[in-house]
C-alpha atoms as a PDB file:
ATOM      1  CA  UNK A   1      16.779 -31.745  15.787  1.00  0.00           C
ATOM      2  CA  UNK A   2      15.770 -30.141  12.481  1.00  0.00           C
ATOM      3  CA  UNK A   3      16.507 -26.376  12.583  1.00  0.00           C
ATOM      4  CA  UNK A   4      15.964 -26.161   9.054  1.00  0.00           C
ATOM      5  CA  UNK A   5      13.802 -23.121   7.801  1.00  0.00           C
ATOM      6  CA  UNK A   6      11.037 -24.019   5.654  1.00  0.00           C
ATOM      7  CA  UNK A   7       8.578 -21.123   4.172  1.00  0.00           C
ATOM      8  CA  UNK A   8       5.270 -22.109   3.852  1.00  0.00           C
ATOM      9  CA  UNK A   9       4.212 -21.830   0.182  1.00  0.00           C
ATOM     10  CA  UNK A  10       1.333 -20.052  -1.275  1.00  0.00           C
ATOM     11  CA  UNK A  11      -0.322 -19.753  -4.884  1.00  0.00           C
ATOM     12  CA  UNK A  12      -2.450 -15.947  -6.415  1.00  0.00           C
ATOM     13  CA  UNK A  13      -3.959 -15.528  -9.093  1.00  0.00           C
ATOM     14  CA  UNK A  14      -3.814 -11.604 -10.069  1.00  0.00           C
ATOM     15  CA  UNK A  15      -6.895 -11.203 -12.091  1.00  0.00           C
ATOM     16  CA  UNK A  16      -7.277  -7.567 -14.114  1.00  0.00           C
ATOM     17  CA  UNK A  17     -10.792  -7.066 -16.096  1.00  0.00           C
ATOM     18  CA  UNK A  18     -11.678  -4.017 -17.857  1.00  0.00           C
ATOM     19  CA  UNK A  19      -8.793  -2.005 -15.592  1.00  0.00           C
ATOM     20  CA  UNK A  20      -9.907  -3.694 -12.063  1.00  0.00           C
ATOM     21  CA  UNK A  21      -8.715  -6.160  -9.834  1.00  0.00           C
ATOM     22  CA  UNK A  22     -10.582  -9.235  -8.696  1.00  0.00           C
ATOM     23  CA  UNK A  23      -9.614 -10.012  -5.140  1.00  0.00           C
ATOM     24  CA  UNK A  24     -11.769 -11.601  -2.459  1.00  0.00           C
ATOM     25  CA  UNK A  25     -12.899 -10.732   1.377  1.00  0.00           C
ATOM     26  CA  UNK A  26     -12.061 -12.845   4.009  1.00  0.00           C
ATOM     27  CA  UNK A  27     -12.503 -13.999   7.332  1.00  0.00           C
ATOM     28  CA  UNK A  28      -8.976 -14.145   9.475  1.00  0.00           C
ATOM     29  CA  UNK A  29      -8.192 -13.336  13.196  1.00  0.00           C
ATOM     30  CA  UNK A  30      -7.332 -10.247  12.066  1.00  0.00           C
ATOM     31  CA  UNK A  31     -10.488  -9.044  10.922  1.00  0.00           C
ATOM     32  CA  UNK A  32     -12.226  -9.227   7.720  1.00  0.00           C
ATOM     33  CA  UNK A  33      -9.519  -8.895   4.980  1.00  0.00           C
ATOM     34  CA  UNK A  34      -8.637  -8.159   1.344  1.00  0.00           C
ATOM     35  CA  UNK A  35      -6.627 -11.156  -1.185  1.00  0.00           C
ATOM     36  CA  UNK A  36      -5.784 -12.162  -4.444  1.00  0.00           C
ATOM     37  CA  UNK A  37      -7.810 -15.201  -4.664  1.00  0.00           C
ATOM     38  CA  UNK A  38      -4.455 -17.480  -3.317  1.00  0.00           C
ATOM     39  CA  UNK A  39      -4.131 -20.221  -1.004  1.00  0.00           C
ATOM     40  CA  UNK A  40      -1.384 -22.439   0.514  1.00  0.00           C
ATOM     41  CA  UNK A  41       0.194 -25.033  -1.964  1.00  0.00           C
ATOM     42  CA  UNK A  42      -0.786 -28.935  -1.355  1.00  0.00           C
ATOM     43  CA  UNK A  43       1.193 -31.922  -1.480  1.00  0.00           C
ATOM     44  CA  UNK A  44       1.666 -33.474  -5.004  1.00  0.00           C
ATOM     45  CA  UNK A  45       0.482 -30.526  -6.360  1.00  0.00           C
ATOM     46  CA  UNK A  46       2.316 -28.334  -9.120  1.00  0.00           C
ATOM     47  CA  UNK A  47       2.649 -24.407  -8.071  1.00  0.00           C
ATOM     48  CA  UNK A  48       0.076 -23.741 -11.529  1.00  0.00           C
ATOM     49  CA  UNK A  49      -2.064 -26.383 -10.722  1.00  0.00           C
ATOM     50  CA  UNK A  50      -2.548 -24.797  -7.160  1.00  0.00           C
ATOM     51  CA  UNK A  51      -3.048 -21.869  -8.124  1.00  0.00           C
ATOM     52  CA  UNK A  52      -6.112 -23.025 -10.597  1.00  0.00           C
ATOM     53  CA  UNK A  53      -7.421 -25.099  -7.703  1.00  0.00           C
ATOM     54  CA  UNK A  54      -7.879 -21.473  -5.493  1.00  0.00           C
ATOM     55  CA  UNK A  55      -9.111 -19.482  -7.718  1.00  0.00           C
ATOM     56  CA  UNK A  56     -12.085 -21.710  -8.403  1.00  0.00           C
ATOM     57  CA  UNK A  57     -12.266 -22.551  -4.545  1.00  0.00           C
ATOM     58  CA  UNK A  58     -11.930 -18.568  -3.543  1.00  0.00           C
ATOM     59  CA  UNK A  59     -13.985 -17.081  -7.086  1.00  0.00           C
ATOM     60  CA  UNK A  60     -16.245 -20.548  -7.978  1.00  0.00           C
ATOM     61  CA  UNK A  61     -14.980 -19.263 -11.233  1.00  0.00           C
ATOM     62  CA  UNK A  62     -12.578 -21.136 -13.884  1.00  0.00           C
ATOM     63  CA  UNK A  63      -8.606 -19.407 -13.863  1.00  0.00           C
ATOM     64  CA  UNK A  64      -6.445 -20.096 -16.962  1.00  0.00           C
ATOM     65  CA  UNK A  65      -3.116 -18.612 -15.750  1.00  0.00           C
ATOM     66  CA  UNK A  66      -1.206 -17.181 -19.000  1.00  0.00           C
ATOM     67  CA  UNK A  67       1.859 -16.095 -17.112  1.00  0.00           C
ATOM     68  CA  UNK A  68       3.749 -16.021 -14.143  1.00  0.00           C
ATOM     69  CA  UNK A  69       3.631 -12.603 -12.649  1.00  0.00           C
ATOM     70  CA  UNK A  70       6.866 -13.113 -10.528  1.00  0.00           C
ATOM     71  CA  UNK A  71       7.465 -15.131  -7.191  1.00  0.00           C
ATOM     72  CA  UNK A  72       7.671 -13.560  -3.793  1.00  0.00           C
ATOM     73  CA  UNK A  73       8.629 -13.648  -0.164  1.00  0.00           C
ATOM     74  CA  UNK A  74       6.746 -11.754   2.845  1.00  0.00           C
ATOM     75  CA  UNK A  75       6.984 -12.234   6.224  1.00  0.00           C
ATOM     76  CA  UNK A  76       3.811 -12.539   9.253  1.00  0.00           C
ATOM     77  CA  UNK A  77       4.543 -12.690  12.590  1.00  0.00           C
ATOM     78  CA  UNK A  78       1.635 -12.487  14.863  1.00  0.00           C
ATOM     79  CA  UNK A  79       1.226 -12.661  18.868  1.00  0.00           C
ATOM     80  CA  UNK A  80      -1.659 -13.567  20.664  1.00  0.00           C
ATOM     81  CA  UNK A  81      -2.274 -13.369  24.493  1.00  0.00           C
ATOM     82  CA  UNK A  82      -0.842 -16.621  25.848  1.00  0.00           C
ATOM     83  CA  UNK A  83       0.407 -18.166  22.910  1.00  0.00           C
ATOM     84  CA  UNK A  84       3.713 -18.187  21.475  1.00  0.00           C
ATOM     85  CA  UNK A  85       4.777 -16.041  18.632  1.00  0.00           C
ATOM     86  CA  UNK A  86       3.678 -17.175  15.267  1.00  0.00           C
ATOM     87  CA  UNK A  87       6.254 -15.948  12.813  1.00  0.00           C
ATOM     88  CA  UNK A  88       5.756 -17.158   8.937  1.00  0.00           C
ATOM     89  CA  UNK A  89       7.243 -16.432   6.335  1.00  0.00           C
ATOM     90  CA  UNK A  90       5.445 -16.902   2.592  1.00  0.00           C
ATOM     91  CA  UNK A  91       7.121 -17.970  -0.484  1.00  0.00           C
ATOM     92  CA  UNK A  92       4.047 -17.215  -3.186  1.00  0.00           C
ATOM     93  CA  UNK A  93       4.059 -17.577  -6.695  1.00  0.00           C
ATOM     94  CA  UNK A  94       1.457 -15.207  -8.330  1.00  0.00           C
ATOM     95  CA  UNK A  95       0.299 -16.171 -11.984  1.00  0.00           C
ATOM     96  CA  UNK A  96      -2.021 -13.633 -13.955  1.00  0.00           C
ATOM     97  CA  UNK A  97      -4.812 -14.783 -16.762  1.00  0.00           C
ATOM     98  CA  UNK A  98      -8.090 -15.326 -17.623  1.00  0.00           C
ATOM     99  CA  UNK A  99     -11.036 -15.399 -15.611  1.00  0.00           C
ATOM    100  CA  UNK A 100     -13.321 -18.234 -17.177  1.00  0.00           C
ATOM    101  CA  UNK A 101     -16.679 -19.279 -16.272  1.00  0.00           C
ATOM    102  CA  UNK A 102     -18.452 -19.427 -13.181  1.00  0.00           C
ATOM    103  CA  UNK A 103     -19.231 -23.285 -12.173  1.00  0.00           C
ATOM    104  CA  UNK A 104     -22.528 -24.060 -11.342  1.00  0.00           C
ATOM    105  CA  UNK A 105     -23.268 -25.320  -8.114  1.00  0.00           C
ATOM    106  CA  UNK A 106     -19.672 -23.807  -6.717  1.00  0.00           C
ATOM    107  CA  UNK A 107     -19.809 -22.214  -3.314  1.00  0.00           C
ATOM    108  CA  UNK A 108     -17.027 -19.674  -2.595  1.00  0.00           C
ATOM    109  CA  UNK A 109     -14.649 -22.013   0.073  1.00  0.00           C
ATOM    110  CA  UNK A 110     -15.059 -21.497   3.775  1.00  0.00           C
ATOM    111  CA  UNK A 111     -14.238 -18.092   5.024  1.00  0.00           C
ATOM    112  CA  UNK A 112     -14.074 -16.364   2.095  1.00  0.00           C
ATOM    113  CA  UNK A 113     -17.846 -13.582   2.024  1.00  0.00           C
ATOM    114  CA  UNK A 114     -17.170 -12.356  -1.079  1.00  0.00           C
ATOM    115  CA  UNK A 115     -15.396 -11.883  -4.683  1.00  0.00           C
ATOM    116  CA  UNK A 116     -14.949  -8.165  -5.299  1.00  0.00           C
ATOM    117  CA  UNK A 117     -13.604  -5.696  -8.090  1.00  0.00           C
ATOM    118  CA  UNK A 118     -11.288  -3.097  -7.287  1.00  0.00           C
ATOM    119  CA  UNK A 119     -10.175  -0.033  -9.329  1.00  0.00           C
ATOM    120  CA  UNK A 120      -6.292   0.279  -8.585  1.00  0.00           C
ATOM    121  CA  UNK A 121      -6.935   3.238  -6.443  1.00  0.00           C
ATOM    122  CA  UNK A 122      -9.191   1.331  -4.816  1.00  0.00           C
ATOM    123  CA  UNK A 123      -6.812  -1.122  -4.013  1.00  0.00           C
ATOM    124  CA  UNK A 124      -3.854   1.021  -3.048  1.00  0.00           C
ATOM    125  CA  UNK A 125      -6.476   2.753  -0.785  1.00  0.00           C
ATOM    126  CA  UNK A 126      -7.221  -0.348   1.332  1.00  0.00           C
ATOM    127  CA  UNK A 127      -3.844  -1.484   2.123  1.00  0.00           C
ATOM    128  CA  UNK A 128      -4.225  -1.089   5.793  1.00  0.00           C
ATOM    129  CA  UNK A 129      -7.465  -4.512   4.864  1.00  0.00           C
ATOM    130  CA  UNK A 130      -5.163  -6.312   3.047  1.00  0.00           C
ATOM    131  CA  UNK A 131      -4.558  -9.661   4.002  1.00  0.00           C
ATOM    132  CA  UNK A 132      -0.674  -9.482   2.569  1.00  0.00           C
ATOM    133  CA  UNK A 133       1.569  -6.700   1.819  1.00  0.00           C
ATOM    134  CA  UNK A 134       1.811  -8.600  -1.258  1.00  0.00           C
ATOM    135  CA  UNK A 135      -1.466  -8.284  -2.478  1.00  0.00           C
ATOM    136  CA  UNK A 136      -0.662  -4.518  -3.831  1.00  0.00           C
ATOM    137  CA  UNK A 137       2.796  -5.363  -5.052  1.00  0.00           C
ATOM    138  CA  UNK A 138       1.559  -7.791  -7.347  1.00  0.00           C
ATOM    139  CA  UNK A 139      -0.896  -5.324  -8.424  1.00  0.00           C
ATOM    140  CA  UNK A 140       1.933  -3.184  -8.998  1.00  0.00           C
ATOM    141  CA  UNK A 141       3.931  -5.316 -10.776  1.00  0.00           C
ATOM    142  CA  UNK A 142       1.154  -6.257 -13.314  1.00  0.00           C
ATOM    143  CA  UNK A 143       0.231  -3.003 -13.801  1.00  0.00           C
ATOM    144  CA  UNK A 144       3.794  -2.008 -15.164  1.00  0.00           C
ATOM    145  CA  UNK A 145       3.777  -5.005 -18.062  1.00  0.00           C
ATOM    146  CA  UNK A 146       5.594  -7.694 -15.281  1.00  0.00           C
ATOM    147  CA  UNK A 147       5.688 -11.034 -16.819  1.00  0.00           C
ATOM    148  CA  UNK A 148       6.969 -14.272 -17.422  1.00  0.00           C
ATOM    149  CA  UNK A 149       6.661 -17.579 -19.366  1.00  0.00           C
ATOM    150  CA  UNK A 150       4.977 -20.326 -17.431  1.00  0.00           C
ATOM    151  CA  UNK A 151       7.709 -22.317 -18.178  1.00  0.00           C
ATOM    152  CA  UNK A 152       9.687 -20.689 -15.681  1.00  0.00           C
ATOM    153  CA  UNK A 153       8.570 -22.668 -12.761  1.00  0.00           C
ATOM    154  CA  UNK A 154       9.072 -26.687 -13.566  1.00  0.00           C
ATOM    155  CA  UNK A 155       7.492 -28.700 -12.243  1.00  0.00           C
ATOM    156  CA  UNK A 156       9.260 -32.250 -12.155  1.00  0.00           C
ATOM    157  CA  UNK A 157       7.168 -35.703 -12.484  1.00  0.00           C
ATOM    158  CA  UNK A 158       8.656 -37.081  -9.194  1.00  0.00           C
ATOM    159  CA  UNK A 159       6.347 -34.915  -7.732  1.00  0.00           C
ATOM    160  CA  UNK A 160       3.186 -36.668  -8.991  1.00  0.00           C
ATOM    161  CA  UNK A 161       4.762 -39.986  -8.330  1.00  0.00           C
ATOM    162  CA  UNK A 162       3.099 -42.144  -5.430  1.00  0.00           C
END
């Protein structure tokens, strides 16, 4: 038997425009809740490329990350009646850049109501909708200059390999 611990990993794109924050309102079994537009990684796919692929899916708008904003761990646990504890733990790289374009035709990706702008206040005032603890610390942490060169995360060919 494998006991090996695997975190699941996750993509976010931290998107600042004129001083607010772009995050999007979704649909969980918590509730409606408050994200960076981020999403779980997919197979084959680099951590930069993911996180390109959610933005559009979450925003229907283009994302050119410019750096990495840093990479994180959080932990979820949560227990519904009858079922067995889900406990999950997140490994997320968050990128910040540019907001491009909105594609034509794009629907925001099941679940997700809405794109909205948030002052920071605004943000720090919501925590108890927010989706992830994370969500503000990466707000935080972009706020006070945090960055790094894309380069940082590598992304070997094997992984695009059939």
């Amino acid at each position: 038997m494998d006991n090996r611990w695997s975190p699941s990993v996750t993509v976010a794109a931290v998107i600042e425009r004129a001083g607010r924050y772009l995050l999007v309102e979704e649909e969980t079994p918590e509730g409606l809740r408050l994200n960076n537009p981020a999403g779980h990684l997919e197979p084959g796919e680099s951590p930069l490329d993911g996180c390109v692929r959610e933005a559009l899916e979450e925003t229907t708008h283009r994302f050119t990350p410019t750096d990495l904003l840093g990479v994180y761990l959080s932990r979820f646990q949560r227990q519904r009646p009858g079922e067995p504890l889900q406990d999950i733990t997140y490994l997320r790289f968050a990128f910040t850049g540019e907001l491009g374009d909105q594609v034509a035709g794009r629907v925001l990706d099941a679940g997700i109501l809405r794109t909205v702008w948030l002052s920071p206040d605004e943000v720090r005032a919501s925590q108890e909708r927010h989706r992830s603890p994370l969500v503000l610390r990466c707000m935080e942490d972009h706020l006070r200059g945090q960055r790094y060169p894309l380069d940082v995360v590598y992304t070997d060919v094997s992984l695009y390999l059939a």
